[in-house]
Protein backbone atom coordinates (compact mmCIF):
# COMPACT_ATOMS: atom_id res chain seq x y z
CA UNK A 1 -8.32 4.81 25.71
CA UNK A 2 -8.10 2.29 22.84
CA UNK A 3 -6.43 4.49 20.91
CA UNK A 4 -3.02 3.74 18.88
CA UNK A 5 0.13 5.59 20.16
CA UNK A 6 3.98 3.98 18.47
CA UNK A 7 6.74 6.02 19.07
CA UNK A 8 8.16 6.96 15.29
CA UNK A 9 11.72 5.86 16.22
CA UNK A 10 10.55 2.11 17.44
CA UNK A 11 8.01 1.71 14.69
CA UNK A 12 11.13 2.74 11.81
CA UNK A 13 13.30 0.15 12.74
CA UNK A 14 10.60 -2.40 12.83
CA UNK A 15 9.28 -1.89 9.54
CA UNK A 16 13.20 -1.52 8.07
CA UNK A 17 13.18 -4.96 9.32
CA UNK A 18 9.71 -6.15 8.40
CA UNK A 19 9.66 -4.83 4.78
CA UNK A 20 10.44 -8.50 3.07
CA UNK A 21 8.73 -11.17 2.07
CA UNK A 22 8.23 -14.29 3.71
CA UNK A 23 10.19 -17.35 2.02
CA UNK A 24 6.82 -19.27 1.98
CA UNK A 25 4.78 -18.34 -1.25
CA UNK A 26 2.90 -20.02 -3.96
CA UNK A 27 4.36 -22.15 -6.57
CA UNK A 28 4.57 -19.78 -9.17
CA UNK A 29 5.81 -16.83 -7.31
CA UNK A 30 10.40 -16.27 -7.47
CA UNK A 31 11.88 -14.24 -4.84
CA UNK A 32 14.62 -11.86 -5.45
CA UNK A 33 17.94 -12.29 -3.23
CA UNK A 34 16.67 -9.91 -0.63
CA UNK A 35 13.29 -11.37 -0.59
CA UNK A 36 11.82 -7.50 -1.28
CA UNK A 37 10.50 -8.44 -4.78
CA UNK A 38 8.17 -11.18 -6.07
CA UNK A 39 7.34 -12.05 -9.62
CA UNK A 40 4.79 -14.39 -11.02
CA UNK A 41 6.96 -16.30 -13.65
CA UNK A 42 4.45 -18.81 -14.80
CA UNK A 43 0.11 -18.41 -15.45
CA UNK A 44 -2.11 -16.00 -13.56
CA UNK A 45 -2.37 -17.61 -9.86
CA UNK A 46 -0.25 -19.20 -7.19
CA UNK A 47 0.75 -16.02 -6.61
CA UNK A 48 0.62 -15.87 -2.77
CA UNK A 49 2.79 -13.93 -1.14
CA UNK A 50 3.01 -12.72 2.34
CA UNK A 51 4.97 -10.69 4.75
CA UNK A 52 8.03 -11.75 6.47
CA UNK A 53 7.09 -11.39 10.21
CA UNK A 54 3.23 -10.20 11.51
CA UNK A 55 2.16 -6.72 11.43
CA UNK A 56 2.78 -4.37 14.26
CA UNK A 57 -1.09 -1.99 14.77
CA UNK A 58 -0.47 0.47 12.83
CA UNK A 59 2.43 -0.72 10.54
CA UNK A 60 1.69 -0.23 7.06
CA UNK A 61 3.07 -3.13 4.96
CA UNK A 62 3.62 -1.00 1.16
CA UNK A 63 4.48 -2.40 -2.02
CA UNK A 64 4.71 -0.91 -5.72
CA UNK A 65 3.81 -2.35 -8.74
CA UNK A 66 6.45 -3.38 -10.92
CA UNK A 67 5.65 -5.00 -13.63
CA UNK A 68 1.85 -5.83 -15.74
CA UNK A 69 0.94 -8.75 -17.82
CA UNK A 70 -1.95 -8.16 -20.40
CA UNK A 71 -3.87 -11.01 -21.14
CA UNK A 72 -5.22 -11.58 -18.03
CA UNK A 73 -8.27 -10.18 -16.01
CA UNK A 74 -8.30 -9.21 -12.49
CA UNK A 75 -5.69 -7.17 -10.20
CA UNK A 76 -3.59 -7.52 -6.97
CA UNK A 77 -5.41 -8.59 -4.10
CA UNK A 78 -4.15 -6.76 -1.05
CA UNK A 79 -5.24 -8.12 2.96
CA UNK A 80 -4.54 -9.71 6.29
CA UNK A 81 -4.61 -13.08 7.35
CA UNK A 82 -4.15 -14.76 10.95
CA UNK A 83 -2.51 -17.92 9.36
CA UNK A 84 1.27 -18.34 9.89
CA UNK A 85 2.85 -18.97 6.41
CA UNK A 86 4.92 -21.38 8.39
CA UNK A 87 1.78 -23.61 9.36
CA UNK A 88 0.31 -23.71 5.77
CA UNK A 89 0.67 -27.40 4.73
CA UNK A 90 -0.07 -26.21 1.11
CA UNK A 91 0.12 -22.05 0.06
CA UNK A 92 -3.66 -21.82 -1.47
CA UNK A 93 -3.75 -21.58 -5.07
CA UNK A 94 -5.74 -17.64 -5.10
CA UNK A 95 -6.19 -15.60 -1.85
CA UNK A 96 -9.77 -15.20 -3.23
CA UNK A 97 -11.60 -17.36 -2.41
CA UNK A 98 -9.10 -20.28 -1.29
CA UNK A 99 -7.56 -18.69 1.90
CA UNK A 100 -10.14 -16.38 2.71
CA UNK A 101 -12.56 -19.77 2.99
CA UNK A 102 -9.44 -20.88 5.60
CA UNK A 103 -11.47 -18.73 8.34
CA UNK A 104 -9.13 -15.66 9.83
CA UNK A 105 -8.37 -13.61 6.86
CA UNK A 106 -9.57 -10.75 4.89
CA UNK A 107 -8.36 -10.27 1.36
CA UNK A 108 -10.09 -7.74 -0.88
CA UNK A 109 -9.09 -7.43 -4.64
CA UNK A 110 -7.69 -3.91 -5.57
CA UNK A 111 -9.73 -2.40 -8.39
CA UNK A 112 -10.20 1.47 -9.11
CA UNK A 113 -13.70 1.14 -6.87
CA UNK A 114 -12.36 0.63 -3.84
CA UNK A 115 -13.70 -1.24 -0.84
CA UNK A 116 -14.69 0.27 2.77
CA UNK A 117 -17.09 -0.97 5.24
CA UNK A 118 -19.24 0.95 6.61
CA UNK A 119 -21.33 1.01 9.54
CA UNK A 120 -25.34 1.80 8.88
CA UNK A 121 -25.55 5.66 9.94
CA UNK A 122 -22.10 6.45 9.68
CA UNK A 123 -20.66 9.15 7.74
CA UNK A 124 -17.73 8.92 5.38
CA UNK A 125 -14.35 10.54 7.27
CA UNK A 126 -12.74 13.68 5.90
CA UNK A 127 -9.11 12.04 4.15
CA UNK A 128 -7.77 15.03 3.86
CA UNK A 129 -5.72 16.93 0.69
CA UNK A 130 -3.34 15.01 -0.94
CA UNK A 131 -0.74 17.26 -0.28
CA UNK A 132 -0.79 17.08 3.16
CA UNK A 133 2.98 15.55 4.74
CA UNK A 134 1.39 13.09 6.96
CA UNK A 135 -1.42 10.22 6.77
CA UNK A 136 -3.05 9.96 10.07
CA UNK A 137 -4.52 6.62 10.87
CA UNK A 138 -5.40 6.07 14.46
CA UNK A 139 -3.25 8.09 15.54
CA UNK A 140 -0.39 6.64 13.56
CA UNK A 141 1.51 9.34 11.71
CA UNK A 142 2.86 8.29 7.78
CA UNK A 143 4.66 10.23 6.07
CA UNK A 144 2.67 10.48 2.96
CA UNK A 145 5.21 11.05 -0.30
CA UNK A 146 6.32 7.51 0.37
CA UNK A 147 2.75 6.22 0.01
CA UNK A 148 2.23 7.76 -3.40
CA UNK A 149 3.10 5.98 -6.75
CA UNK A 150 3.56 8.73 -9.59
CA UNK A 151 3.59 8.60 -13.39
CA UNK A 152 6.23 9.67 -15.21
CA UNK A 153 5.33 13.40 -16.95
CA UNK A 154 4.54 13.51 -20.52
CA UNK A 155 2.81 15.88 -23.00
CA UNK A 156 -0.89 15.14 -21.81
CA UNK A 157 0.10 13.71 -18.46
CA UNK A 158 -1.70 17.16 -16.82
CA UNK A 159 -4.55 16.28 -19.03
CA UNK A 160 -5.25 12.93 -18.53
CA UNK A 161 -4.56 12.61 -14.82
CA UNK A 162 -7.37 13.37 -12.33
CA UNK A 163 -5.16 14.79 -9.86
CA UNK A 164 -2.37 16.08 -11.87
CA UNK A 165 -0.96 18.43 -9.28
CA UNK A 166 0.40 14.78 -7.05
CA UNK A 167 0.84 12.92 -10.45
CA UNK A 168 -1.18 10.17 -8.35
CA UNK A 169 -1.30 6.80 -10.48
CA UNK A 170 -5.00 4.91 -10.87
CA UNK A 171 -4.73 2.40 -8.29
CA UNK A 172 -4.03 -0.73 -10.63
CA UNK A 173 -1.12 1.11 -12.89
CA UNK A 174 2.19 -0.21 -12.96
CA UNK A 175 4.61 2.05 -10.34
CA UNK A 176 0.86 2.25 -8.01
CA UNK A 177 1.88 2.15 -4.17
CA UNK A 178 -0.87 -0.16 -2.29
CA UNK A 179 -0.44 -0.95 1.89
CA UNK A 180 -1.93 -2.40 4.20
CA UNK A 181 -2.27 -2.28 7.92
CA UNK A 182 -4.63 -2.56 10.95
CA UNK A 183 -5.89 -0.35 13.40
CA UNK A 184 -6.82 -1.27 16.85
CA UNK A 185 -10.43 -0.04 18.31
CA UNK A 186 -11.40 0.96 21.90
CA UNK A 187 -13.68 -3.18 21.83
CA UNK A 188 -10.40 -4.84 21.73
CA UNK A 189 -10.83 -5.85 18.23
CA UNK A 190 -8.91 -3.99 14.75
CA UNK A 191 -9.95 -2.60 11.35
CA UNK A 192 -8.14 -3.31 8.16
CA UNK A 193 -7.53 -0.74 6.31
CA UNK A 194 -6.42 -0.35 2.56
CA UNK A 195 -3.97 2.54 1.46
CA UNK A 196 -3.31 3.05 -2.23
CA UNK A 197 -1.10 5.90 -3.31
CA UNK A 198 -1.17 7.90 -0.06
CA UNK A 199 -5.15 7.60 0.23
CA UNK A 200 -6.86 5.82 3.07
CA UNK A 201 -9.28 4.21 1.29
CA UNK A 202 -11.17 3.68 5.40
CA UNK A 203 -12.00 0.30 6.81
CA UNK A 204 -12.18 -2.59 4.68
CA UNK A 205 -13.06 -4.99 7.14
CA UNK A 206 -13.77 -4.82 11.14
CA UNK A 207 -13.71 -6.78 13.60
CA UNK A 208 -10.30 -8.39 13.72
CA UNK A 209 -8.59 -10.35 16.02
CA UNK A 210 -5.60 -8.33 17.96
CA UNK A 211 -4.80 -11.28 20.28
CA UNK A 212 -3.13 -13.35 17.40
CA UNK A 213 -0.35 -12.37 14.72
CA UNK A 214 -1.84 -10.85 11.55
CA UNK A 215 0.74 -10.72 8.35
CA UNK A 216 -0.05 -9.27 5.46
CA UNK A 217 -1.41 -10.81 2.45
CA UNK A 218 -0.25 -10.19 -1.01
CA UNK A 219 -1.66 -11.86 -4.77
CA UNK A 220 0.84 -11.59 -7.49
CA UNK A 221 -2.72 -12.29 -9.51
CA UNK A 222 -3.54 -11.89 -12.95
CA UNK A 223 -2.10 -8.89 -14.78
CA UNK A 224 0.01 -7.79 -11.87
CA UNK A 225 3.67 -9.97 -12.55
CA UNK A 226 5.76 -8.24 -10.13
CA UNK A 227 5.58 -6.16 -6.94
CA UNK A 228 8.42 -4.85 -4.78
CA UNK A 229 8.05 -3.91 -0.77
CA UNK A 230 8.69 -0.29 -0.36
CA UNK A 231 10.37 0.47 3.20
CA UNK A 232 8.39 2.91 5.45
CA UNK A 233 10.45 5.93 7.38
CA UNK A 234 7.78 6.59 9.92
CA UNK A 235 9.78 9.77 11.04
CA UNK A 236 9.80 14.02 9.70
CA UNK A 237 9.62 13.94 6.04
CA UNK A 238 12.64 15.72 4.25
CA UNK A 239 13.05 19.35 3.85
CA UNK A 240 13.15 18.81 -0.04
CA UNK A 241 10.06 16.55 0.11
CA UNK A 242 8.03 19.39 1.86
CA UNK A 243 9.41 21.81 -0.32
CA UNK A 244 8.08 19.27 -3.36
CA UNK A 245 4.48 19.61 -1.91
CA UNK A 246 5.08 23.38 -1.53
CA UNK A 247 5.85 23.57 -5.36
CA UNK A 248 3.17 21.45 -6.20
CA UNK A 249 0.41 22.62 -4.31
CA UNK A 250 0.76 26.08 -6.11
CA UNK A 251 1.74 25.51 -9.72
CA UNK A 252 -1.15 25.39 -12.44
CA UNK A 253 -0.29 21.81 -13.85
CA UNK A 254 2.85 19.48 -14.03
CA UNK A 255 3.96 21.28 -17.33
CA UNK A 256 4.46 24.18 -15.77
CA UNK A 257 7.45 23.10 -13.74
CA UNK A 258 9.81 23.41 -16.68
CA UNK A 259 9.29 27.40 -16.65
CA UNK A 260 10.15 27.74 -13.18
CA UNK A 261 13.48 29.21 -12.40
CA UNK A 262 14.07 26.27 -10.34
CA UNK A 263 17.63 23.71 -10.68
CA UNK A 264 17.27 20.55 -13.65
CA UNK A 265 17.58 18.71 -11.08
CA UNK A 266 14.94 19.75 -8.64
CA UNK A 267 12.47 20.32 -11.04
CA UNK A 268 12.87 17.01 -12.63
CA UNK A 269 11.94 15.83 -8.11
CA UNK A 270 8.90 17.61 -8.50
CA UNK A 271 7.46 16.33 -11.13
């Protein structure tokens, strides 16, 4: 009871259609033709963007990192809000703390400390190894290699990254994957949770409203310029994906790829 169950099928074709943005956005935010990619052309805020329809529970709405700015201090700011886009008389200059103060939203800056709410006496959930196929949130099943941004390899890249086997980005680099859903709980109310490169980071806020439409929030701000959405496939991953996490879950570090008697091609897909 309470818990979330979305067959893969009718969840896939929602989020093929769902993975835009919405043609309301700040002032200094341009839309591509398809409405999948927003850049901040002018100064570092009224950079509101938000998702084309409201979130299904459990639908993860994904984007990647495009482009930085240097200059500028501060990072995307990923969340829900309860406000229809359509109903804003004016799109807030910053999600923090302009449309958070709006009552009904829940916006939390992305930063390599992440954010998760925790209840007094409760203990931290397992989030499982990165190379497992699937993130399970509430029951809802997500094919993990989607989630993850990677780095391109290079001669330290093995050295420098703290998990070198995934090539997992830090959570503000350009080509980062960051999402953001909700999860409905047995009290009739949702969590928010936050998931950047294939990691749930847990809760980020509770208590959430499940009788009214919740889109997702996203704030081209500061020295992220440009993000694109990333479609979701919500069913099996790929045969070549698995055999990807196969590879990498057994070789020593990234450079060690190249010596395996493996295809240009495919070796070039695992790292």
């Amino acid at each position: 009871q309470g818990q979330l169950k979305i067959a893969p099928a009718a969840m896939a074709a929602r989020c093929r259609h769902a993975a835009r943005f919405h043609h309301i956005h700040g002032t200094n935010i341009r839309l591509d033709a398809s409405h999948t990619q927003a850049t901040r052309v002018e100064s570092f805020a009224n950079g509101l963007c938000f998702s084309q329809e409201p979130l299904a529970p459990g639908q993860i709405f994904l984007v990647e990192i495009e482009e930085k700015e240097l200059g500028w201090c501060g990072h995307l700011r990923v969340g829900l809000t309860a406000h229809d886009p359509q109903s804003l008389e004016v799109v807030p200059e910053y999600s923090l703390p302009d449309l958070v103060n709006m009552g009904d939203t829940w916006v939390f800056a992305i930063t390599r400390s992440h954010n998760r709410a925790v209840v007094e006496g409760e203990e931290a959930q397992a989030r499982g190894r990165p190379w497992e196929p699937f993130l399970l949130i509430a029951r809802v099943r997500i094919p993990r290699d989607t989630l993850v941004g990677r780095s391109r390899p290079g001669r330290y890249s093995h050295i420098l990254d703290d998990l070198y086997k995934m090539n997992v980005l830090p959570a503000t680099a350009r080509r980062s994957r960051i999402g953001v859903l909700y999860a409905p709980q047995p009290d009739g109310t949702a969590d928010m949770h936050i998931v950047i490169n294939g990691e749930d980071m847990g809760p980020s806020a509770r208590g959430l409203p499940t009788t009214r439409p919740l889109y997702a929030v996203i704030d081209v701000f500061a020295s992220t310029k440009s993000v694109r959405v990333i479609p979701v496939d919500y069913g099996f991953p790929s045969l070549q994906t698995l055999c990807r996490l196969v590879i990498q879950k057994h070789i020593v570090h990234r450079l060690a790829i190249d010596g395996l008697d493996l295809p240009p091609l495919l070796k070039s897909f695992c790292q």
